[in-house]
Each structure stands twice: as C-alpha cells, then as structure tokens.
N, C-alpha and C. Protein backbone atom coordinates (compact mmCIF):
# COMPACT_ATOMS: atom_id res chain seq x y z
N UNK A 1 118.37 91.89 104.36
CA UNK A 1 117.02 91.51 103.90
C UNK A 1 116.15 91.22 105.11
N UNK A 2 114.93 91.81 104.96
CA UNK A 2 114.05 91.48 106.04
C UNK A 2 112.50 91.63 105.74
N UNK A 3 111.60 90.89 106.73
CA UNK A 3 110.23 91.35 106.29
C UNK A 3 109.81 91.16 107.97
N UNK A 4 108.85 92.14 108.04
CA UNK A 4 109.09 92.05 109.99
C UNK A 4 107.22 92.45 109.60
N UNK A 5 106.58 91.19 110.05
CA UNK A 5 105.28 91.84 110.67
C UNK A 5 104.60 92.10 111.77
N UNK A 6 103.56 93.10 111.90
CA UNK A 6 103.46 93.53 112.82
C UNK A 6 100.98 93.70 112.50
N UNK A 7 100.63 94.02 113.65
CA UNK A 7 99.62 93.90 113.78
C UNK A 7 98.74 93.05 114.39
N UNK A 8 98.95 91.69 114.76
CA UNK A 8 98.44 90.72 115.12
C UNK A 8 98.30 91.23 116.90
N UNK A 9 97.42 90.37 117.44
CA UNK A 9 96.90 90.70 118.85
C UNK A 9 95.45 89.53 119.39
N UNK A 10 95.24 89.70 120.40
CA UNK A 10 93.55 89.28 120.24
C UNK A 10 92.48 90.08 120.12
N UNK A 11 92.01 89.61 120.16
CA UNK A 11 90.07 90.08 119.35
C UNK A 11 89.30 89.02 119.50
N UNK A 12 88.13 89.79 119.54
CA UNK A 12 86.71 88.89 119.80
C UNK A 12 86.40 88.20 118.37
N UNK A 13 86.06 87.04 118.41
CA UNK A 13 85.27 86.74 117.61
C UNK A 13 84.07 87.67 116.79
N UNK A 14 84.22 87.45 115.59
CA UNK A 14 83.38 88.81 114.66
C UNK A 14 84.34 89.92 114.38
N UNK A 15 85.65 90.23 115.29
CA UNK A 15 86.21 91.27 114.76
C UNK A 15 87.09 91.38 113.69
N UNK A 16 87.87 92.30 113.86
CA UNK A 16 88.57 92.96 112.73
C UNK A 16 90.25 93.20 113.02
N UNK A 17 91.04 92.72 112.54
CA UNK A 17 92.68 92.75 112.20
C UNK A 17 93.20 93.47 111.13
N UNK A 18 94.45 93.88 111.56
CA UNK A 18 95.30 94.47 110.11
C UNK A 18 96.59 94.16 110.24
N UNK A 19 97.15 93.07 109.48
CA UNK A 19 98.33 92.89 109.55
C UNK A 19 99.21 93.41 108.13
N UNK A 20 100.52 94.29 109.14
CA UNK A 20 101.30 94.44 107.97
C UNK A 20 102.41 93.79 107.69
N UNK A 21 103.29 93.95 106.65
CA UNK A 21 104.51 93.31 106.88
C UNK A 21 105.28 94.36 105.79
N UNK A 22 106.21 95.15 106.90
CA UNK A 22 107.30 96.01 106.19
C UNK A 22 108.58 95.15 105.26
N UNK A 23 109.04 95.22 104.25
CA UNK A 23 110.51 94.54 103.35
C UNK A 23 111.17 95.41 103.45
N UNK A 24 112.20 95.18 103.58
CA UNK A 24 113.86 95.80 103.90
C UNK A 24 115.09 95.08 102.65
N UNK A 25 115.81 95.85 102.05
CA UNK A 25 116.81 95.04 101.40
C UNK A 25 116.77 94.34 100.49
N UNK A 26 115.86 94.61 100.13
CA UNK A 26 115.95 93.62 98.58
C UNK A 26 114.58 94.89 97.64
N UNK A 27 114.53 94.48 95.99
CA UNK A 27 113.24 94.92 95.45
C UNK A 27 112.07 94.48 95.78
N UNK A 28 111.07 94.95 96.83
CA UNK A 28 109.75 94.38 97.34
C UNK A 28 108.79 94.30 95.86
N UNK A 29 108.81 95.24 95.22
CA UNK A 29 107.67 95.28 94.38
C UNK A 29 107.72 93.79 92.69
N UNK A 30 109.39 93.45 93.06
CA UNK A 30 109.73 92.33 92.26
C UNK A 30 109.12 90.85 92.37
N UNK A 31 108.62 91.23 94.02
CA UNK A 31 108.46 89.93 94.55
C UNK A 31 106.99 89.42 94.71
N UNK A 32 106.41 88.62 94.33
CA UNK A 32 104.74 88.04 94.41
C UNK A 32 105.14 87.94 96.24
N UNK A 33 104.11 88.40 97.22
CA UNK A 33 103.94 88.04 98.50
C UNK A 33 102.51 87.10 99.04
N UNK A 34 102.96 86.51 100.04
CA UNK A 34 101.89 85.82 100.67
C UNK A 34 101.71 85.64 102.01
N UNK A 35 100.72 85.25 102.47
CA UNK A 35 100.58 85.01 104.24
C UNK A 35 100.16 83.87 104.54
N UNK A 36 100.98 83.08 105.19
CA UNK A 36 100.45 82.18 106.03
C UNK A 36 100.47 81.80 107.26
N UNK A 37 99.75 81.10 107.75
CA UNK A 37 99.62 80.55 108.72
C UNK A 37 99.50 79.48 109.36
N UNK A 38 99.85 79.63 110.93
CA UNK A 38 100.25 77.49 111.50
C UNK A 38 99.52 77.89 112.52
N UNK A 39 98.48 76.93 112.66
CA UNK A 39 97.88 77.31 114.13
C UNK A 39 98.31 75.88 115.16
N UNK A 40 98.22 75.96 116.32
CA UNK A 40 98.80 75.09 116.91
C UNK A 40 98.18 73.22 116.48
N UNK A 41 98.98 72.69 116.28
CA UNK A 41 99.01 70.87 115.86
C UNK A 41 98.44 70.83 114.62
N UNK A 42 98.57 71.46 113.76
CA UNK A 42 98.02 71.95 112.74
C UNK A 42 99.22 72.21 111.36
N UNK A 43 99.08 72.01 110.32
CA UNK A 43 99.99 72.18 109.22
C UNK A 43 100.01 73.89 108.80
N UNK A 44 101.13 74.20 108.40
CA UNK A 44 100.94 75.47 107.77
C UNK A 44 99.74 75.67 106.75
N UNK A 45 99.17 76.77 106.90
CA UNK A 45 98.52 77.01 105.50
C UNK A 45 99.13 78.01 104.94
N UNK A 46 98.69 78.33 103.59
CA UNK A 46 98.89 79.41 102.30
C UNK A 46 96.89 79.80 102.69
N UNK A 47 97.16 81.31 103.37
CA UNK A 47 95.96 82.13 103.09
C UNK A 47 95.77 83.10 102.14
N UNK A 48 96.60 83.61 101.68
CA UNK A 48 96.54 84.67 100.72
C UNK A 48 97.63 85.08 99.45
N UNK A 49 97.42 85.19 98.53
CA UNK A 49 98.74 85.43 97.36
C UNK A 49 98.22 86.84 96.95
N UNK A 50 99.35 87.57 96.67
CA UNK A 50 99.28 88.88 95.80
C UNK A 50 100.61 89.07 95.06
N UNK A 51 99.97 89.38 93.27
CA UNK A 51 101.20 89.37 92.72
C UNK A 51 102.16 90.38 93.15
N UNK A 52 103.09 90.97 92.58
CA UNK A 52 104.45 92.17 92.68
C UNK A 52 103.63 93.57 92.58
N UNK A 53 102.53 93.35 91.22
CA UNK A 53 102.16 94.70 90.79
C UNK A 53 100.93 94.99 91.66
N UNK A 54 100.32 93.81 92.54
CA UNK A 54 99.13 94.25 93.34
C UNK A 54 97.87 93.25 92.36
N UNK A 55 98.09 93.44 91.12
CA UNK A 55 97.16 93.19 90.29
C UNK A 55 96.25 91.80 90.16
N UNK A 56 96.89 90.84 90.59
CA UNK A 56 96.45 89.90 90.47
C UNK A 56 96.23 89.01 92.52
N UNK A 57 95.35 89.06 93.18
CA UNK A 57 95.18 88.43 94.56
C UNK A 57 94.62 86.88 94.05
N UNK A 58 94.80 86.20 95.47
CA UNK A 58 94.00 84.62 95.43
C UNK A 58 93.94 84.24 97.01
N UNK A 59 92.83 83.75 97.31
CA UNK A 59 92.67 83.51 98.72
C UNK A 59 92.22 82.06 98.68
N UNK A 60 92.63 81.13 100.50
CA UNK A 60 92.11 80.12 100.19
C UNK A 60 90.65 79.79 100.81
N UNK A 61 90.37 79.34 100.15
CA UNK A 61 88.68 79.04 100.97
C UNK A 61 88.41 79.32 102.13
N UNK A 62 89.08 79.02 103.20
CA UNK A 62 89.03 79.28 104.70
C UNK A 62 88.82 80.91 104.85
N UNK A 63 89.03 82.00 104.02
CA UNK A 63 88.97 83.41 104.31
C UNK A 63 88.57 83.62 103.44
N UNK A 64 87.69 83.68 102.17
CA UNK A 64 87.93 83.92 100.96
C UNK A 64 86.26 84.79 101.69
N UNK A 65 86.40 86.09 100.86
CA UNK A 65 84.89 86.83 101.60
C UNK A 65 85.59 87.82 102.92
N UNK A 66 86.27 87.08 103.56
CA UNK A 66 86.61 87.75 104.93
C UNK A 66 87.92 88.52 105.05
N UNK A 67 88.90 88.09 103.58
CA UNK A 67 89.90 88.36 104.14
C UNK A 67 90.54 88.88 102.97
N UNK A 68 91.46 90.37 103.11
CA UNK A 68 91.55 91.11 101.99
C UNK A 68 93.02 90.83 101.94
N UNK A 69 94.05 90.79 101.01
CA UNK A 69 95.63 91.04 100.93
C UNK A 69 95.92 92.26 100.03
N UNK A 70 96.72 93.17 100.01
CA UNK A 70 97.02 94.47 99.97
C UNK A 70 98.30 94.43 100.12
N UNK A 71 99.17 95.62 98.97
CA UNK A 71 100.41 95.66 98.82
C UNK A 71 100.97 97.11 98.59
N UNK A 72 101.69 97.78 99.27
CA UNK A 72 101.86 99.59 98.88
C UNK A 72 103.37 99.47 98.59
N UNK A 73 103.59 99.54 97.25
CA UNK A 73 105.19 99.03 97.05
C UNK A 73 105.89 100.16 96.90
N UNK A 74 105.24 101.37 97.06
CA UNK A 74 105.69 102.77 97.34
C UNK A 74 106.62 102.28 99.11
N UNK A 75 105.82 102.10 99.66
CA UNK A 75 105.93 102.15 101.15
C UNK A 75 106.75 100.34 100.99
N UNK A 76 106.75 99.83 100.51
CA UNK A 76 107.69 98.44 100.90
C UNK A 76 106.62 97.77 102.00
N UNK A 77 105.68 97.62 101.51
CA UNK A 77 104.62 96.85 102.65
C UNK A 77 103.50 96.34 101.96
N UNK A 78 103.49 95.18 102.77
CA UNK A 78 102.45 94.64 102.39
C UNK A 78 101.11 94.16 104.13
N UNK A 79 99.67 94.08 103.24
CA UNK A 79 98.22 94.28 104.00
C UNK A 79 97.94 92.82 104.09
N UNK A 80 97.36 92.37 105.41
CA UNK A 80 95.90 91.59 104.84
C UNK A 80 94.93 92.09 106.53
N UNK A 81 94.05 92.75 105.98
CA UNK A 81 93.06 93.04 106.14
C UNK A 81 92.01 91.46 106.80
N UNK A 82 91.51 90.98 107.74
CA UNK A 82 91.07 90.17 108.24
C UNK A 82 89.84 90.80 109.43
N UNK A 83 88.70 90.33 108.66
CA UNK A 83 87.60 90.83 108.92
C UNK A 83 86.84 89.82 109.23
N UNK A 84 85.39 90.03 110.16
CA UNK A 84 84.57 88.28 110.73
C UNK A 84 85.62 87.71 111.45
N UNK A 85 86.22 87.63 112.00
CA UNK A 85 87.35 86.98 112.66
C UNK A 85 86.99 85.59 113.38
N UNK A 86 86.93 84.47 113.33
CA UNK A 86 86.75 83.79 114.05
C UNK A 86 87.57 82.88 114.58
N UNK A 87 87.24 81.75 115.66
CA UNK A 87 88.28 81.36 116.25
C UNK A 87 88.71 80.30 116.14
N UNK A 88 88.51 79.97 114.82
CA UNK A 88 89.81 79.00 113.96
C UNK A 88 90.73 79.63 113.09
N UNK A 89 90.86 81.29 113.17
CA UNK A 89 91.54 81.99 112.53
C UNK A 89 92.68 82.16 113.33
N UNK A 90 92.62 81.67 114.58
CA UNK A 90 93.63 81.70 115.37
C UNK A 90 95.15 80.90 115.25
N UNK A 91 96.43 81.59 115.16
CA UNK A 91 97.27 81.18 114.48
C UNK A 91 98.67 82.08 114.14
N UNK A 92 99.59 81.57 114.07
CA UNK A 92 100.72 83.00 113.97
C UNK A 92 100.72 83.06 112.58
N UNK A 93 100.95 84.09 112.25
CA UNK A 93 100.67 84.35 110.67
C UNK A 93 102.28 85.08 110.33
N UNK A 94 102.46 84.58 109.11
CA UNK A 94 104.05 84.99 108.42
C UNK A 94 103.19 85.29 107.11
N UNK A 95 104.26 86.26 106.79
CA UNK A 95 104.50 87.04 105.29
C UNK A 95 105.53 86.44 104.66
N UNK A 96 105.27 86.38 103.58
CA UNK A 96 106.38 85.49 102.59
C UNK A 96 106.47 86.16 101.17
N UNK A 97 108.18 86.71 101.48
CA UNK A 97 108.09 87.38 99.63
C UNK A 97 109.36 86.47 98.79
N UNK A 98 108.34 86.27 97.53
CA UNK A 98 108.86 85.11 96.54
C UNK A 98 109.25 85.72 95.10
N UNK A 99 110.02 85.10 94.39
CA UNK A 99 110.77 85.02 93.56
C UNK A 99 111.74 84.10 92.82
N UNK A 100 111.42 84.02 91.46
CA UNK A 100 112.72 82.67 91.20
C UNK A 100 113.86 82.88 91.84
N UNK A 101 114.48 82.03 92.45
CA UNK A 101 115.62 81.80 92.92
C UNK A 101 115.60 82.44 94.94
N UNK A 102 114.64 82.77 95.07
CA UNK A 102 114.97 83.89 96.29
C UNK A 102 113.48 83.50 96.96
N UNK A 103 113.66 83.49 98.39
CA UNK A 103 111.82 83.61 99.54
C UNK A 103 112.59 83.81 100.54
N UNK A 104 111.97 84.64 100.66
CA UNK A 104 112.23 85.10 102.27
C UNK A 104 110.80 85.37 103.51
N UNK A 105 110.97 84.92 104.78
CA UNK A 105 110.06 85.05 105.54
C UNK A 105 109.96 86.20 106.56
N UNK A 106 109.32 86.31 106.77
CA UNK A 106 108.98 87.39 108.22
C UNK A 106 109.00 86.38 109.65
N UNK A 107 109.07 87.07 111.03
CA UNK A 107 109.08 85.93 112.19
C UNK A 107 107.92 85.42 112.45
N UNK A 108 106.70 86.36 112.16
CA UNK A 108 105.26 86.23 112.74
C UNK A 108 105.01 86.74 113.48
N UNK A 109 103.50 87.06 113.50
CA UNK A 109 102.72 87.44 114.26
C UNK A 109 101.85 86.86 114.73
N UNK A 110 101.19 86.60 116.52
CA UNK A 110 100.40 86.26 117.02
C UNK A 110 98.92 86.67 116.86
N UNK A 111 98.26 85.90 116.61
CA UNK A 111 96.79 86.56 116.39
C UNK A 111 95.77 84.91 116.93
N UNK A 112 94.82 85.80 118.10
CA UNK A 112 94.46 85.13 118.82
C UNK A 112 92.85 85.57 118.60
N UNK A 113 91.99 84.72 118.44
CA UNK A 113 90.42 85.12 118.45
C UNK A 113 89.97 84.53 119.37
N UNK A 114 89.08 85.11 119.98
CA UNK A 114 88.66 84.44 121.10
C UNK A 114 87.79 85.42 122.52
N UNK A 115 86.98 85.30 122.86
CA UNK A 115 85.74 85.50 123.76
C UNK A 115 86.72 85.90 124.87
C-alpha cells in the first residue's frame, strides 16, 4: 500500500501548483481522499476532501476559491490544483486516503511560496 506525492516546489506568490498523489495496493476509488497540511509551528490542517466517486468536494476556508481537489480513479490519482498561491500556503502537504477501518498517508510534499 502506498500513496507517494509529488508536485510541490517553490513559486512566487500569485502562482500556480499541481499536486498529485499516485495509490498503490489497495482500491483507490473505495476510498474518500484528502490533503493536508503542517506548516512550520503550526497544527496540521484538513485543506481539501473529495469523496471515492469524485462527486462530492469540500474545502477549508483558507483555500476555498483558490484551491481545486481532483481525483482520476482510472489512473489511481488524486489532484489539488492550487492557484493565487500565497505565502501562508507554505507548508508540506500529505494526501490521505480514508475508509472505515483503513487511512493511509503519503510522505509529503514541500511547497514553498515566496518572493
């Protein structure tokens, strides 16, 4: 079982990110996924939910407008799209796929905004 994301980097303030996160080993499309993030001295957040079928998203206030989540369960991957970028968005960001009884994480990705 695995979820490995990839995409994160720096960028200017105002820009634009695409983070993915490939699933390995288990049914991806069974699983509701999410992204969050810990930026340094700072608590984790929950930025984004998307159900199994795609159908249902929820974002939290801090991105909500800026920031898209996306799921291709053909391809075992899941999107979030992060647009306006600014530099409290700065933060390693994990993918998280959930299920009764079962969550599994990704390691993270670095994503740095900043001038």
């Amino acid at each position: 079982v695995q979820l490995v994301e990839s995409g994160g980097g720096l960028v200017q303030p105002g820009g634009s990110l695409r983070l993915s996160c490939a699933a390995s080993g288990f049914t991806f499309s069974s699983y509701e996924m999410t992204w969050h993030r810990r930026a340094p001295g700072k608590a984790r957040e929950l930025v984004a939910t998307i159900s199994g079928t795609g159908r249902t998203t929820d974002y939290a206030d801090s991105v909500k407008g800026r920031f898209t989540i996306s799921r291709d369960n053909a391809k075992n991957t899941g999107y979030l799209q992060m647009n306006s970028l600014k530099p409290d968005d700065t933060a390693v960001y994990y993918c998280r796929a959930e299920r009764a009884y079962a969550t599994y994480w990704g390691q993270g990705t670095q994503v740095t905004v900043s001038s």
